[in-house]
C-alpha atoms as a PDB file:
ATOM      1  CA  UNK A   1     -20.140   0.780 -39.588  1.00  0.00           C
ATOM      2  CA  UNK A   2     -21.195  -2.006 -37.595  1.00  0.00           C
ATOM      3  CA  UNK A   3     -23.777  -4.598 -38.834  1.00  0.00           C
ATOM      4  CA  UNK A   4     -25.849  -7.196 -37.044  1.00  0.00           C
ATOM      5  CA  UNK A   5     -26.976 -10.839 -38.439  1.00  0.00           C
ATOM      6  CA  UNK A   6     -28.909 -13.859 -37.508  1.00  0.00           C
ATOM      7  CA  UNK A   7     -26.612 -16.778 -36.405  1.00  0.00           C
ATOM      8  CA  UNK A   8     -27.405 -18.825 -40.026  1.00  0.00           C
ATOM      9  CA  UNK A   9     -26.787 -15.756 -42.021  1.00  0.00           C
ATOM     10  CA  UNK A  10     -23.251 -15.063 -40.035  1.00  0.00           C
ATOM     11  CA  UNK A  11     -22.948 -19.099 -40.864  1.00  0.00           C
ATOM     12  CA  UNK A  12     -23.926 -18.991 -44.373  1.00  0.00           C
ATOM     13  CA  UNK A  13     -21.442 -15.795 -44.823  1.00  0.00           C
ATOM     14  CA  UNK A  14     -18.732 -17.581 -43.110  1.00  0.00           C
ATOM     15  CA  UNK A  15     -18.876 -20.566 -45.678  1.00  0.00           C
ATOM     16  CA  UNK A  16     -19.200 -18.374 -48.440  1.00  0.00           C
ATOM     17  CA  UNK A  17     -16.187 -16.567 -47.680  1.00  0.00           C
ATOM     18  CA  UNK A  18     -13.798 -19.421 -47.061  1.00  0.00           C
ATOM     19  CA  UNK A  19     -14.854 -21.165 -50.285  1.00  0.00           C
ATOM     20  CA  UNK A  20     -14.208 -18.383 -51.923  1.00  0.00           C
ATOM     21  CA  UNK A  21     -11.404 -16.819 -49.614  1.00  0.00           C
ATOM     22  CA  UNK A  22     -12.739 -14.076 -49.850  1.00  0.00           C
ATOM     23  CA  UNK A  23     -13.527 -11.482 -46.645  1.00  0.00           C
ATOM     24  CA  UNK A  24     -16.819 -11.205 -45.331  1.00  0.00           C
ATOM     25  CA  UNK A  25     -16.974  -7.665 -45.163  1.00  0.00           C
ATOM     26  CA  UNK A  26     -16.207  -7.511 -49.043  1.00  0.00           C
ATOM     27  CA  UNK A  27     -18.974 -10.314 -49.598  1.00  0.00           C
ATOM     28  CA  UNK A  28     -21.688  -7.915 -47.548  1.00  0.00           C
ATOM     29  CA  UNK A  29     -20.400  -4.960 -49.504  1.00  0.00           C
ATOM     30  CA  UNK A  30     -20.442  -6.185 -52.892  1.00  0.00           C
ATOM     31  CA  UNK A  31     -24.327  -8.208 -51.703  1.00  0.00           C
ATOM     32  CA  UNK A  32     -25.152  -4.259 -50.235  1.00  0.00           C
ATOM     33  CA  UNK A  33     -24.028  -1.942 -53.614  1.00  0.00           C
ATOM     34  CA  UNK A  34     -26.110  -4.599 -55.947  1.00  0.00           C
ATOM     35  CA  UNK A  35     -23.423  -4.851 -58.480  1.00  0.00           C
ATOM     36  CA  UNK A  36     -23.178  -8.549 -58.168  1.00  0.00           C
ATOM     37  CA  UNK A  37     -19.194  -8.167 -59.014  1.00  0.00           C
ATOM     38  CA  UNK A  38     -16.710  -6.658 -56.630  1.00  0.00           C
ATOM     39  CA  UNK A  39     -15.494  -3.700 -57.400  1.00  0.00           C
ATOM     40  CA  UNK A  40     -11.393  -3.250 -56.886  1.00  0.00           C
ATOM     41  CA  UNK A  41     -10.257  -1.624 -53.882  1.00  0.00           C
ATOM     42  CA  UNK A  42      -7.466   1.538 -54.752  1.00  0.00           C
ATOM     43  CA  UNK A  43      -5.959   3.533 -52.030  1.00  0.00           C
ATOM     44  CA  UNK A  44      -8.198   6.067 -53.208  1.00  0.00           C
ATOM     45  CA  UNK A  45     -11.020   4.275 -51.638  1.00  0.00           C
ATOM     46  CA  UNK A  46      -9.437   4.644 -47.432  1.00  0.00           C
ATOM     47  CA  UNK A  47      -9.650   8.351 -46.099  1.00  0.00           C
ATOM     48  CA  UNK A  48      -6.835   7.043 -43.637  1.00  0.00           C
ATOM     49  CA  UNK A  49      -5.067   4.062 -42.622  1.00  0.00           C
ATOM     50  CA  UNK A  50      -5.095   3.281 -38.325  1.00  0.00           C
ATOM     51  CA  UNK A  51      -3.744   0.760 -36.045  1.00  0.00           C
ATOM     52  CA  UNK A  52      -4.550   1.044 -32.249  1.00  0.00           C
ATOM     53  CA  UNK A  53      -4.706  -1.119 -29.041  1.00  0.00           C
ATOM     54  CA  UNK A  54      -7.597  -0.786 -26.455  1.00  0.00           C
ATOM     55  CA  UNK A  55      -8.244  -1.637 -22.951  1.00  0.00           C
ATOM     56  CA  UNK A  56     -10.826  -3.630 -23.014  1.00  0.00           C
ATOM     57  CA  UNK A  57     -11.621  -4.617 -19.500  1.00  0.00           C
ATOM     58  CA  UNK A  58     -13.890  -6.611 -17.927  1.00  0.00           C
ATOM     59  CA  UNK A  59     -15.836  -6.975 -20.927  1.00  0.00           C
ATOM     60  CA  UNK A  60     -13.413  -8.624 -23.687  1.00  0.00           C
ATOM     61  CA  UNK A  61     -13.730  -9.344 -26.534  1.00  0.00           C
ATOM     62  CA  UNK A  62     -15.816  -6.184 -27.156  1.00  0.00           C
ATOM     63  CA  UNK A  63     -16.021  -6.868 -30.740  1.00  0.00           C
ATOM     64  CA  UNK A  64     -18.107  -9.947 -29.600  1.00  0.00           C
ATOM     65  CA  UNK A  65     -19.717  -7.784 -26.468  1.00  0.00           C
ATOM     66  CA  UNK A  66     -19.951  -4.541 -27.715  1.00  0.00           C
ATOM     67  CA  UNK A  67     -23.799  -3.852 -27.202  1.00  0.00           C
ATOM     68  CA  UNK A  68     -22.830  -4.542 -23.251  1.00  0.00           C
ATOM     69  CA  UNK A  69     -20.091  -2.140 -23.515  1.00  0.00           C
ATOM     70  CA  UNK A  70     -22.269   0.718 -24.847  1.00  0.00           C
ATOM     71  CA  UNK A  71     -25.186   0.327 -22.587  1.00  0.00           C
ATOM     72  CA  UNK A  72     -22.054   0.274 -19.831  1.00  0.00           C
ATOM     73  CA  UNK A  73     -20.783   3.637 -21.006  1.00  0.00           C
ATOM     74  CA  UNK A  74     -24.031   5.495 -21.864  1.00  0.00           C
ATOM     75  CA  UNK A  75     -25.714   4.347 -18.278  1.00  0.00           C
ATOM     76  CA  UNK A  76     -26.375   7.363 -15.931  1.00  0.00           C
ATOM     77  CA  UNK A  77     -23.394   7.953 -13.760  1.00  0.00           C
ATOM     78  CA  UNK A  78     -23.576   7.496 -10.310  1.00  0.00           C
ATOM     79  CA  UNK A  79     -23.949  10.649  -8.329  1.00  0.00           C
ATOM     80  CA  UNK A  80     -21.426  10.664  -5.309  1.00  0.00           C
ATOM     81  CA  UNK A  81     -22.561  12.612  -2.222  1.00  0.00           C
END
Protein backbone atom coordinates (compact mmCIF):
# COMPACT_ATOMS: atom_id res chain seq x y z
CA UNK A 1 0.00 0.00 0.00
CA UNK A 2 1.25 3.24 -0.88
CA UNK A 3 0.40 6.42 1.13
CA UNK A 4 0.70 10.10 0.34
CA UNK A 5 1.54 13.12 2.93
CA UNK A 6 1.97 16.79 3.10
CA UNK A 7 5.71 17.82 3.20
CA UNK A 8 5.35 18.85 7.29
CA UNK A 9 3.59 15.68 8.06
CA UNK A 10 6.47 13.50 6.07
CA UNK A 11 8.79 16.07 8.31
CA UNK A 12 7.09 15.66 11.51
CA UNK A 13 7.11 11.64 10.85
CA UNK A 14 10.68 11.74 9.99
CA UNK A 15 11.62 13.35 13.46
CA UNK A 16 9.44 11.19 15.22
CA UNK A 17 10.96 8.19 13.96
CA UNK A 18 14.61 8.98 14.49
CA UNK A 19 13.97 10.07 18.09
CA UNK A 20 12.49 7.18 18.63
CA UNK A 21 14.37 4.90 16.00
CA UNK A 22 11.71 3.64 15.18
CA UNK A 23 10.41 3.07 11.23
CA UNK A 24 8.00 5.25 9.80
CA UNK A 25 5.90 2.78 8.36
CA UNK A 26 5.45 1.16 11.94
CA UNK A 27 4.74 4.80 13.39
CA UNK A 28 1.76 5.26 10.52
CA UNK A 29 0.60 1.75 11.31
CA UNK A 30 0.42 1.78 14.91
CA UNK A 31 -1.18 6.00 14.41
CA UNK A 32 -3.71 3.99 11.59
CA UNK A 33 -4.98 0.68 13.93
CA UNK A 34 -5.68 3.31 17.00
CA UNK A 35 -4.06 1.16 19.53
CA UNK A 36 -1.69 3.82 20.59
CA UNK A 37 1.01 0.84 21.37
CA UNK A 38 2.69 -1.18 18.68
CA UNK A 39 1.77 -4.32 18.36
CA UNK A 40 4.85 -7.06 17.85
CA UNK A 41 5.56 -8.16 14.50
CA UNK A 42 5.74 -12.46 14.25
CA UNK A 43 6.46 -14.14 11.04
CA UNK A 44 2.97 -14.94 11.14
CA UNK A 45 2.17 -11.44 10.24
CA UNK A 46 4.24 -11.58 6.24
CA UNK A 47 2.30 -13.83 3.65
CA UNK A 48 5.86 -13.95 1.92
CA UNK A 49 9.20 -12.58 2.11
CA UNK A 50 10.69 -10.84 -1.61
CA UNK A 51 13.75 -9.21 -2.77
CA UNK A 52 13.89 -7.91 -6.44
CA UNK A 53 15.80 -5.36 -8.64
CA UNK A 54 13.99 -3.12 -11.26
CA UNK A 55 14.83 -1.16 -14.24
CA UNK A 56 13.93 1.90 -13.54
CA UNK A 57 14.74 4.05 -16.48
CA UNK A 58 14.49 7.35 -17.29
CA UNK A 59 12.42 8.03 -14.43
CA UNK A 60 14.58 7.01 -11.18
CA UNK A 61 14.03 6.97 -8.28
CA UNK A 62 10.44 5.77 -8.91
CA UNK A 63 9.78 5.45 -5.33
CA UNK A 64 10.18 9.32 -5.34
CA UNK A 65 8.46 9.55 -9.10
CA UNK A 66 6.13 6.97 -9.12
CA UNK A 67 2.84 8.99 -9.97
CA UNK A 68 4.98 9.95 -13.37
CA UNK A 69 5.69 6.41 -13.91
CA UNK A 70 2.03 5.29 -13.77
CA UNK A 71 0.53 7.99 -15.83
CA UNK A 72 3.70 6.82 -18.28
CA UNK A 73 2.49 3.24 -18.36
CA UNK A 74 -1.33 3.66 -18.34
CA UNK A 75 -1.10 6.50 -21.32
CA UNK A 76 -2.76 5.31 -24.62
CA UNK A 77 -0.22 3.61 -26.76
CA UNK A 78 0.76 4.98 -29.81
CA UNK A 79 -0.84 3.41 -32.81
CA UNK A 80 1.88 2.64 -35.55
CA UNK A 81 0.65 2.73 -39.17
Amino acid sequence: MMIQIDDDTYASLRKRSFEEKRSMASIVRECLSGSGTPRPLSIRDFSFVGSCKSKQGKLAPVSERHDEALAEVLAPKKRRR
